[in-house]
N, C-alpha and C. Protein backbone atom coordinates (compact mmCIF):
# COMPACT_ATOMS: atom_id res chain seq x y z
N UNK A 1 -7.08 12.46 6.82
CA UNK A 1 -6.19 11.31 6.78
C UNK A 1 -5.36 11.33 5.50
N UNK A 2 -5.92 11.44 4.53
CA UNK A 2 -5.23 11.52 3.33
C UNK A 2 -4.60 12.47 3.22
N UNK A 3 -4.31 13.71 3.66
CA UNK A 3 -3.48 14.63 3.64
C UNK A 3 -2.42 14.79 4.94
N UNK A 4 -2.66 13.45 5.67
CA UNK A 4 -1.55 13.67 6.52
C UNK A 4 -0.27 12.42 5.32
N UNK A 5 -0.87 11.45 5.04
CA UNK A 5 -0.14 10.25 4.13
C UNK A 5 0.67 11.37 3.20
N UNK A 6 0.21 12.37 2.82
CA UNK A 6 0.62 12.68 1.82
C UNK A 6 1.80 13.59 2.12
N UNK A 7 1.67 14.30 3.37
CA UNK A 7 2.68 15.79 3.91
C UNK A 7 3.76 14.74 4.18
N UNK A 8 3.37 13.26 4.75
CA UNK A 8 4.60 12.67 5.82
C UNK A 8 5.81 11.70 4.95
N UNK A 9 4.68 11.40 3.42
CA UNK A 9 5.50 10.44 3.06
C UNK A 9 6.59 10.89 2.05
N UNK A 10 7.82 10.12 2.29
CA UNK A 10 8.84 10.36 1.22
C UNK A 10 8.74 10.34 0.22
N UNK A 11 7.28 9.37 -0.71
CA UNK A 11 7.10 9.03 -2.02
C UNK A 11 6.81 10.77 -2.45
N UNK A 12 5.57 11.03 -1.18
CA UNK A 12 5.06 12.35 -2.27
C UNK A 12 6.40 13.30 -2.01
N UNK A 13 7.49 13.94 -1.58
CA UNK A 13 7.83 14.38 -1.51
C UNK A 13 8.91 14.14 -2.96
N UNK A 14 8.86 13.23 -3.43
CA UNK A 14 9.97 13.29 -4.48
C UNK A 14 9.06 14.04 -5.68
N UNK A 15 7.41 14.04 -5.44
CA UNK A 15 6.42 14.38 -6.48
C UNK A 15 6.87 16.03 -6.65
N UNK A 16 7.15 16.96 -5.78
CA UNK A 16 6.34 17.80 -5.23
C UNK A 16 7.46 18.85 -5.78
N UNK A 17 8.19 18.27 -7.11
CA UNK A 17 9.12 19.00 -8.07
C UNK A 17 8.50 19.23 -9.42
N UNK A 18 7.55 18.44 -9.40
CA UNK A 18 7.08 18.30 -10.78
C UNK A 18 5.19 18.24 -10.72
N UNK A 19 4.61 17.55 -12.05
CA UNK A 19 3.71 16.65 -12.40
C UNK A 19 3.51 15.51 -11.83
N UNK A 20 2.27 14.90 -11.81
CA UNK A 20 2.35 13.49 -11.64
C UNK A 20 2.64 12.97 -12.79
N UNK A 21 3.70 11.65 -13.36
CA UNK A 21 3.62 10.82 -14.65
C UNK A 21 2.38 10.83 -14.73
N UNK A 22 1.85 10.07 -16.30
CA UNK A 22 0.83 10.68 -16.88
C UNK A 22 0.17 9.27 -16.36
N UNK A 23 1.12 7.96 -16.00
CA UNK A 23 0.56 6.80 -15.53
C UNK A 23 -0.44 6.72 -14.63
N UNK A 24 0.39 7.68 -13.57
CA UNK A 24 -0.62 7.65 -12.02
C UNK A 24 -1.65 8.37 -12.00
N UNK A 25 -1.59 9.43 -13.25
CA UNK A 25 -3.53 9.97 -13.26
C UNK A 25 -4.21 9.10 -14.53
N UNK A 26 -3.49 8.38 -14.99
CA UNK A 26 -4.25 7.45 -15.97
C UNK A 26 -5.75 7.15 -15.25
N UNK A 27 -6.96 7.29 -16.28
CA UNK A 27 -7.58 6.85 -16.18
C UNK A 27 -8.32 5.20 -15.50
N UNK A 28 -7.50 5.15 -16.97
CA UNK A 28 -7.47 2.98 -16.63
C UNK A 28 -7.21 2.14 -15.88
N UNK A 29 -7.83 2.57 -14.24
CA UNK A 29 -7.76 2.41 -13.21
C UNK A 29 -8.25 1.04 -12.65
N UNK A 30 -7.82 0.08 -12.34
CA UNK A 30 -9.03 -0.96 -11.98
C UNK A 30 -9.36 -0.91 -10.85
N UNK A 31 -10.64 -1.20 -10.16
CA UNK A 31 -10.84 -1.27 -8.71
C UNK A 31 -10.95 -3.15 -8.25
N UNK A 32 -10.53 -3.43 -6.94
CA UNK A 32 -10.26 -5.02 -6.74
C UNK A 32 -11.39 -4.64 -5.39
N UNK A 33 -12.30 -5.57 -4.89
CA UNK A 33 -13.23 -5.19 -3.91
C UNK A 33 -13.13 -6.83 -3.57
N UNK A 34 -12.91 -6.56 -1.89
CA UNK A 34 -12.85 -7.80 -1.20
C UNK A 34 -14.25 -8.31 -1.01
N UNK A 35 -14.93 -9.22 -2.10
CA UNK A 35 -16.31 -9.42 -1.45
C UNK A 35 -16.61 -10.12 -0.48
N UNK A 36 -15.87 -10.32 0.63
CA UNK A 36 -16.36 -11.38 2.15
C UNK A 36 -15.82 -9.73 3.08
N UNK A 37 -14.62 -9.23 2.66
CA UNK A 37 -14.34 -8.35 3.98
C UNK A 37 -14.37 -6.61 3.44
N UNK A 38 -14.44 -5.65 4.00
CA UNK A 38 -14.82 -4.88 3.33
C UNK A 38 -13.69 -3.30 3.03
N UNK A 39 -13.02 -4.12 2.19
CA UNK A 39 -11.85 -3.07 1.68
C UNK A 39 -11.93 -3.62 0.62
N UNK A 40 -11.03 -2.29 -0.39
CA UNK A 40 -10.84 -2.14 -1.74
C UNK A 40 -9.77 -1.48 -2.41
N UNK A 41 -9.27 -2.03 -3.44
CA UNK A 41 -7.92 -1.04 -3.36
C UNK A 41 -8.15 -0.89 -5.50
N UNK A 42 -7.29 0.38 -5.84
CA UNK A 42 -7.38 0.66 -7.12
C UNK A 42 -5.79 0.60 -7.49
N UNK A 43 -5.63 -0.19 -9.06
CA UNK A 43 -4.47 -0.33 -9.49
C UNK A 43 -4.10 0.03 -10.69
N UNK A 44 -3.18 0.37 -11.48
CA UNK A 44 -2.63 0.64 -13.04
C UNK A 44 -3.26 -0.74 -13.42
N UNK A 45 -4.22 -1.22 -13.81
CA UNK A 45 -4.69 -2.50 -15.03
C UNK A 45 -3.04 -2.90 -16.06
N UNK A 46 -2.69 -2.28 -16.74
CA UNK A 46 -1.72 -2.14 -17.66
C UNK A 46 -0.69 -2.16 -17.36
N UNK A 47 -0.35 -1.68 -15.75
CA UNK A 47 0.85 -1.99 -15.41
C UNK A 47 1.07 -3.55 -14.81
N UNK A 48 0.10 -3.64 -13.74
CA UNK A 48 -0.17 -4.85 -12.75
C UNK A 48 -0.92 -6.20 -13.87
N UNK A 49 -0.47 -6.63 -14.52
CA UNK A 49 -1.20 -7.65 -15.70
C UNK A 49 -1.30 -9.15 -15.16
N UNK A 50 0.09 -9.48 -14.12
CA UNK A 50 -0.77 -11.01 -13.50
C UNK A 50 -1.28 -10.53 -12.03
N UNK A 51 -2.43 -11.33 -12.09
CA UNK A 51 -3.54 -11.26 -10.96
C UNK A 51 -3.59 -12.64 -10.34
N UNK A 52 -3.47 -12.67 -9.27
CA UNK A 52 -4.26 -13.67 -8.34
C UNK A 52 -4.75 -13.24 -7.16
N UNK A 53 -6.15 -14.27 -7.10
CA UNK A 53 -7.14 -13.61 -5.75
C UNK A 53 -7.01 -14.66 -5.38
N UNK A 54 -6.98 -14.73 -3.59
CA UNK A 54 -7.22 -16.08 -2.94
C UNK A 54 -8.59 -16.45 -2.94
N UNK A 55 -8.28 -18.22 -2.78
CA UNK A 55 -9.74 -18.56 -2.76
C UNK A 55 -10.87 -18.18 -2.17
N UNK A 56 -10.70 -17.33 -0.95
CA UNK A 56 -11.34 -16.92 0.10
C UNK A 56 -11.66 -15.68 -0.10
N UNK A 57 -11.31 -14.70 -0.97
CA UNK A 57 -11.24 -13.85 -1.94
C UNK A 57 -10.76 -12.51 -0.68
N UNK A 58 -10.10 -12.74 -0.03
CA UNK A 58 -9.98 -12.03 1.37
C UNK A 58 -8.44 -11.55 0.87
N UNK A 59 -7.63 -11.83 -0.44
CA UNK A 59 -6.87 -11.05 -0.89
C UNK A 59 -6.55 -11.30 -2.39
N UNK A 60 -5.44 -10.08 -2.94
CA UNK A 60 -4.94 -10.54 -4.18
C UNK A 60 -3.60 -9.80 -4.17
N UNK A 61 -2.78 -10.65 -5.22
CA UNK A 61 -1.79 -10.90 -5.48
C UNK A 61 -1.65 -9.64 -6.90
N UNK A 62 -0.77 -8.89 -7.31
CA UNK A 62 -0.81 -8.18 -8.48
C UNK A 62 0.69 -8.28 -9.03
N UNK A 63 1.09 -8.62 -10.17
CA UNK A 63 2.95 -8.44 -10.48
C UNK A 63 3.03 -7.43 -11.67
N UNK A 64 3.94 -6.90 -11.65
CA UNK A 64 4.24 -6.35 -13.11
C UNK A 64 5.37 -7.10 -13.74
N UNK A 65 5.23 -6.78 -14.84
CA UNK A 65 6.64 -7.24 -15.58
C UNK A 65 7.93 -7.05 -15.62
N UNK A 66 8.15 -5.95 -14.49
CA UNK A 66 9.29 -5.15 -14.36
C UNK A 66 9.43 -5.78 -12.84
N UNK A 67 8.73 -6.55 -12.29
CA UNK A 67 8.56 -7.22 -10.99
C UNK A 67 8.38 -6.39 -9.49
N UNK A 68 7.71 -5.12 -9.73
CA UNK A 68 6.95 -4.74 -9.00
C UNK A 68 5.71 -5.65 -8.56
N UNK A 69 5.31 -5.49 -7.55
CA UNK A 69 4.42 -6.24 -6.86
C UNK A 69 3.58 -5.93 -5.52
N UNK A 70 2.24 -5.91 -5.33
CA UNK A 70 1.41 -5.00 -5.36
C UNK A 70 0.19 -6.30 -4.27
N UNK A 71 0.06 -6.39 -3.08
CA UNK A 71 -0.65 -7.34 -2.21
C UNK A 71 -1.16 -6.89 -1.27
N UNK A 72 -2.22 -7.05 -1.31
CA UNK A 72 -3.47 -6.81 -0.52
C UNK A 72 -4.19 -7.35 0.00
N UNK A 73 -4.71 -7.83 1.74
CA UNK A 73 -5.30 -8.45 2.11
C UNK A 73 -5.71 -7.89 3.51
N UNK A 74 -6.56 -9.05 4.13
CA UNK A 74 -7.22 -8.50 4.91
C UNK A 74 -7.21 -10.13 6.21
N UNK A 75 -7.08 -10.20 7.38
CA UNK A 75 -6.12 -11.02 8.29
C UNK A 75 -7.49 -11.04 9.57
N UNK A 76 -7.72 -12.22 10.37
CA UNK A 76 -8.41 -11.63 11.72
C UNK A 76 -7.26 -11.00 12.24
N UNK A 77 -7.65 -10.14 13.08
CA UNK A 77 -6.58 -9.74 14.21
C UNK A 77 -7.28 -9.09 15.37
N UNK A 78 -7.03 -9.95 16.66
CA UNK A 78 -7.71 -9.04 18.22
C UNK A 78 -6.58 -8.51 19.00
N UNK A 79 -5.35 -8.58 18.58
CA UNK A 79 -4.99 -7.89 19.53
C UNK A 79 -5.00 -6.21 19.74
N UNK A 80 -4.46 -5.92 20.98
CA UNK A 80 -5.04 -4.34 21.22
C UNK A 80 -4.42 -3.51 20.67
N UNK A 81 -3.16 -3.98 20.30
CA UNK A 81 -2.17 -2.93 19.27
C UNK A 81 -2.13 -3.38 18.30
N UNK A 82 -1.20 -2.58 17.71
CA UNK A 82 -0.82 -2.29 16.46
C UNK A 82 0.07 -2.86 16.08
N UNK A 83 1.10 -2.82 16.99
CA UNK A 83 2.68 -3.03 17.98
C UNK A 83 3.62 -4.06 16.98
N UNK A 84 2.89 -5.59 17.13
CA UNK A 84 3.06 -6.32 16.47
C UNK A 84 3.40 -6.27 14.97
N UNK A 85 2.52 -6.03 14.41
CA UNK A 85 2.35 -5.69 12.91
C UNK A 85 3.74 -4.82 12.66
N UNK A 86 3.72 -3.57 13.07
CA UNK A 86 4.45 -2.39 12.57
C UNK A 86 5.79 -2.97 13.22
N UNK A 87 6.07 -3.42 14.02
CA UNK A 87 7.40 -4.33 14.96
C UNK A 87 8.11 -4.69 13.32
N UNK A 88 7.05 -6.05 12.81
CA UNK A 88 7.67 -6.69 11.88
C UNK A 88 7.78 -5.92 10.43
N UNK A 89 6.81 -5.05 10.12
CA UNK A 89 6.99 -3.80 8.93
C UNK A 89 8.72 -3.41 9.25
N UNK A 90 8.60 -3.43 10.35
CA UNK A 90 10.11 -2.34 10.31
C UNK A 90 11.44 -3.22 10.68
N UNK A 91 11.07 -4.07 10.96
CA UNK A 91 12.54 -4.85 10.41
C UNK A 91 12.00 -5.96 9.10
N UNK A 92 11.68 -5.55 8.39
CA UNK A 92 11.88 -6.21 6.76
C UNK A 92 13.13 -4.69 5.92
N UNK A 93 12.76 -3.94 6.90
CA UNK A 93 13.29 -2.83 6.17
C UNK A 93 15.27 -2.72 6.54
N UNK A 94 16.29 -2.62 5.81
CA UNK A 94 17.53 -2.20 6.23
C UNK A 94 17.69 -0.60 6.01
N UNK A 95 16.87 0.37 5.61
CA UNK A 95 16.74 1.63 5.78
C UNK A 95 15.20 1.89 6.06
N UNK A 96 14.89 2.34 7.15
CA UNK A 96 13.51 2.96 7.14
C UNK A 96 13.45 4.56 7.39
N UNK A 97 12.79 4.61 5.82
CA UNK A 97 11.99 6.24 5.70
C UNK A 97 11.48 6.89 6.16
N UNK A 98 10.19 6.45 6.33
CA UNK A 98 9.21 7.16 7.10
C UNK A 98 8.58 5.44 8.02
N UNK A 99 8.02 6.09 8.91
CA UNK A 99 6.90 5.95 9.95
C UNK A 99 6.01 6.74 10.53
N UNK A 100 4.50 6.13 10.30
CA UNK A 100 3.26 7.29 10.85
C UNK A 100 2.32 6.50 11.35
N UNK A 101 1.67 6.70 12.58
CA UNK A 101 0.91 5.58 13.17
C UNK A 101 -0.46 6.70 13.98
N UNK A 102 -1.12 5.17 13.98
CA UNK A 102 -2.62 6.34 15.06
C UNK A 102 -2.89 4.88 15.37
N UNK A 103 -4.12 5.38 16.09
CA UNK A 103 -4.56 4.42 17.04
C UNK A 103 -4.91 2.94 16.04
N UNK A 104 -5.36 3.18 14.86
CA UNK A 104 -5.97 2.04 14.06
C UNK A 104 -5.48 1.94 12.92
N UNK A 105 -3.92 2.32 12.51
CA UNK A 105 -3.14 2.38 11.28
C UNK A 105 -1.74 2.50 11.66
N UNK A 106 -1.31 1.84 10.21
CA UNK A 106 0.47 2.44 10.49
C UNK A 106 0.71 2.85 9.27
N UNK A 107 1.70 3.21 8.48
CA UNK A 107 2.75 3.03 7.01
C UNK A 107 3.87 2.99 7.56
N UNK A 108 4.74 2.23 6.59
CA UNK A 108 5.66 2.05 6.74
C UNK A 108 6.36 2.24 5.54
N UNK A 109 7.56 3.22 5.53
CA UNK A 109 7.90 2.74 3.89
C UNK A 109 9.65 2.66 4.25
N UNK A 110 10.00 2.64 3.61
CA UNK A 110 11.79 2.22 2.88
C UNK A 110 12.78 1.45 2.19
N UNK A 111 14.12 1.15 2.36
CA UNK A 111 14.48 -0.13 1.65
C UNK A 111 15.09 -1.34 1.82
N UNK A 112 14.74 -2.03 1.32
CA UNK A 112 15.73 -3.39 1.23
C UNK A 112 16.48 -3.65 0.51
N UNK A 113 17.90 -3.87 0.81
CA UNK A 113 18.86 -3.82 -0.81
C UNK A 113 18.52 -3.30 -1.78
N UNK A 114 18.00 -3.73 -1.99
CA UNK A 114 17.93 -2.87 -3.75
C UNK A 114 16.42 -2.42 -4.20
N UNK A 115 15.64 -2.73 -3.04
CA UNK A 115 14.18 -2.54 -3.46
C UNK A 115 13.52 -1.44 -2.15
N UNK A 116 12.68 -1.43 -3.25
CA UNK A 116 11.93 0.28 -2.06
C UNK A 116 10.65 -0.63 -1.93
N UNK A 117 9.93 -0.32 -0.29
CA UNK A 117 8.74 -1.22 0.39
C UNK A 117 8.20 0.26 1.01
N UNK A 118 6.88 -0.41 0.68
CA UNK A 118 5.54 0.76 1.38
C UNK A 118 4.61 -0.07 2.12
N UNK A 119 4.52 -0.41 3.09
CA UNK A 119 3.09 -1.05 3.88
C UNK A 119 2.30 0.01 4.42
N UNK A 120 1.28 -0.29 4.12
CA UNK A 120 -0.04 0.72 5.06
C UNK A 120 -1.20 -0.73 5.61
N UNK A 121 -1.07 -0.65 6.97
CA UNK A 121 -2.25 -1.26 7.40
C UNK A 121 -3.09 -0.26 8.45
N UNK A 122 -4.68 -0.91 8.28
CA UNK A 122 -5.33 -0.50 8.90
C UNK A 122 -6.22 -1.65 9.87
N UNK A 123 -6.74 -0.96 11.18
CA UNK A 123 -7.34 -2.05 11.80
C UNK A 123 -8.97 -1.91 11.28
N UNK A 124 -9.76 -2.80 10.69
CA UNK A 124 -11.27 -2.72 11.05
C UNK A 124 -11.73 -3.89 11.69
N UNK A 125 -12.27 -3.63 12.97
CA UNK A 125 -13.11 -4.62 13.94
C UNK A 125 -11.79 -5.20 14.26
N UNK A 126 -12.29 -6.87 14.07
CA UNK A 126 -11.49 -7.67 14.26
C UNK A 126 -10.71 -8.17 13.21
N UNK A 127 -10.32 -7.09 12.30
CA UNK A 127 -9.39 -7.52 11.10
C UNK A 127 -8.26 -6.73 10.73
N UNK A 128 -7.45 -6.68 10.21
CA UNK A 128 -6.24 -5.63 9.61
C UNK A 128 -6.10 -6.02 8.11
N UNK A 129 -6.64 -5.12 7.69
CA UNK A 129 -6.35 -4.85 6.09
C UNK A 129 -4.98 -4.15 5.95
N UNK A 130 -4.60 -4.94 4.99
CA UNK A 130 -3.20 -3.61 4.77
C UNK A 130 -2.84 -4.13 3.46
N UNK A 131 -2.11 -3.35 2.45
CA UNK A 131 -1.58 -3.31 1.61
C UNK A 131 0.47 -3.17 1.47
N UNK A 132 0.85 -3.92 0.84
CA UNK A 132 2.37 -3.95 0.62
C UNK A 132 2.73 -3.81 -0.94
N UNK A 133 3.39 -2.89 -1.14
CA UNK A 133 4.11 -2.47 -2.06
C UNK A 133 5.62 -2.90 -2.13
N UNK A 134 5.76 -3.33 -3.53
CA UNK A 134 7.47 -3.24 -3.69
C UNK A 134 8.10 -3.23 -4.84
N UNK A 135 8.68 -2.73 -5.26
CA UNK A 135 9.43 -2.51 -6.71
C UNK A 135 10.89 -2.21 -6.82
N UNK A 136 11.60 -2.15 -7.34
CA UNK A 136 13.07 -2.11 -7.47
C UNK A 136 13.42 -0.20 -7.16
N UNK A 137 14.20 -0.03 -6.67
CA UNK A 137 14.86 1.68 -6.17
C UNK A 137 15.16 2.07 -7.58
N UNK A 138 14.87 1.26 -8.22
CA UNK A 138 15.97 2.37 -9.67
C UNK A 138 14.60 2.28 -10.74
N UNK A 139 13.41 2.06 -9.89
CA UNK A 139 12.27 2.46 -10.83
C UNK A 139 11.11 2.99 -9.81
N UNK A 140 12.09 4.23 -9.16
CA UNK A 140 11.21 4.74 -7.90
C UNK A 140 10.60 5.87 -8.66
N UNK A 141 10.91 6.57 -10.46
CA UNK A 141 10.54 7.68 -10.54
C UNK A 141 8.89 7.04 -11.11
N UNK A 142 8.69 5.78 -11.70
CA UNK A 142 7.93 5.02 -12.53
C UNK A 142 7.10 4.86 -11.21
N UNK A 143 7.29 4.12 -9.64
CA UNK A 143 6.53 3.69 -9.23
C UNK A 143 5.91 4.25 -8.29
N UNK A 144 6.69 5.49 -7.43
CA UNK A 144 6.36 6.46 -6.32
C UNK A 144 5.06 7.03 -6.74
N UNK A 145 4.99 7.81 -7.84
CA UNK A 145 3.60 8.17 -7.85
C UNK A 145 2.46 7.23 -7.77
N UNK A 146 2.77 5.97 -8.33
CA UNK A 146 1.48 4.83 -8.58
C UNK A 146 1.51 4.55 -6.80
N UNK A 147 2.37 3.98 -5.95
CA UNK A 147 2.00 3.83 -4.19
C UNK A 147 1.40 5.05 -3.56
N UNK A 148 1.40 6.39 -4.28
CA UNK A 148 0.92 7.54 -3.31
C UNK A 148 -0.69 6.95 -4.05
N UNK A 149 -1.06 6.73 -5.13
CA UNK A 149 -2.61 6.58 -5.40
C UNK A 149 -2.92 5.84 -4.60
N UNK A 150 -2.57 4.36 -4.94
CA UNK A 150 -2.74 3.21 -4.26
C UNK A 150 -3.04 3.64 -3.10
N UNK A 151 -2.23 3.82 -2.18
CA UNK A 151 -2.15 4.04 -0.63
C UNK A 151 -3.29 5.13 -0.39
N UNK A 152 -3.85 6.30 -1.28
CA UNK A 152 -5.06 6.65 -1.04
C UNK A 152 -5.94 6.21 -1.28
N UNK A 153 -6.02 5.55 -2.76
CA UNK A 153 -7.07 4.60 -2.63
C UNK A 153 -7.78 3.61 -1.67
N UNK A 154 -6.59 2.87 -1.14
CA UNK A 154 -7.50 2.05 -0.11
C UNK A 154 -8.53 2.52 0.76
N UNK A 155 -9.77 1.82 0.47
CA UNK A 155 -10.89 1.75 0.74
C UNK A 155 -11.61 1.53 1.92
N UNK A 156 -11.40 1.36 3.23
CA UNK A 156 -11.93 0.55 3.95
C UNK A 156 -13.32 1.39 4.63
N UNK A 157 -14.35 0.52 5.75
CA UNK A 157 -15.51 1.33 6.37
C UNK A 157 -15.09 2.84 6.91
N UNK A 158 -15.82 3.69 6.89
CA UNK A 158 -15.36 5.19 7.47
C UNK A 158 -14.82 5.13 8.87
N UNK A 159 -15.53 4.22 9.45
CA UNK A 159 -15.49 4.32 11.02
C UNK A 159 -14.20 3.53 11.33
N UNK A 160 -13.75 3.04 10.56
CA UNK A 160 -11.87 2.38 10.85
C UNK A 160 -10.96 3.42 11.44
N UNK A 161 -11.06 4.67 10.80
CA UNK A 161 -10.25 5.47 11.74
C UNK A 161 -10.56 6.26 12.76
């Protein structure tokens, strides 16, 4: 799985001239763990500095100062597709990049005026975890590598896919 995210998406492909910045193998990694539902996602600490978790602790909120912004949660959901979800992923977008889907996931990435968007959801049981990314296009060299971690990072049960 993680090496299909990685062949398909546009982020890694802008990588795949160079190094990673020294940000996205930074150590100083924080991990956020949904304690009611069971996903987890890892972030730059230093970059992402305001935090909010909902009360229900079923998501959180991350900003940077440069107003990147970084949300993660986890939703009931029974229906049988996907359909829905990825429908509305792809019209937030006025250019879409990529699209990659399976039976119990999507990503979505591209842009909106002036800002570059990455969604990855996944289905577990009766829930959809997914994560949304977004940061400004003219700080895609700063943030592309940090959404390829992220987007591997996420955590969820093995048996989700």
């Amino acid at each position: 799985m993680k090496n299909l995210f990685q062949a398909m998406s546009p982020l890694f492909l802008a990588l795949t001239a160079g190094q990673l910045p020294a940000l996205a193998k930074a150590a100083e990694w924080a991990v956020w763990q949904s304690e009611p539902f069971p996903f987890s996602i890892c972030y730059p600490a230093d970059v992402f500095q305001q935090r909010r978790v909902s009360d229900t602790g079923h998501a959180i909120a991350l900003e940077s100062r440069d107003s990147a912004q970084l949300i993660a949660g986890s939703i009931d959901y029974t229906r049988e597709t996907l359909a829905e979800p990825l429908r509305i992923e792809q019209e937030r977008l006025t250019h879409v990049a990529l699209i990659a889907r399976g039976e119990n996931w999507f990503v979505v990435s591209g842009t909106r005026v002036d800002q570059a968007l990455y969604t990855k959801a996944v289905r577990v049981g009766d829930r959809l975890i997914a994560l949304r990314f977004r940061y400004p296009e003219s700080l895609a060299a700063k943030y592309a590598p940090i959404v390829e971690r992220v987007a591997e990072c996420l955590k969820v049960p093995e048996d989700a896919y």
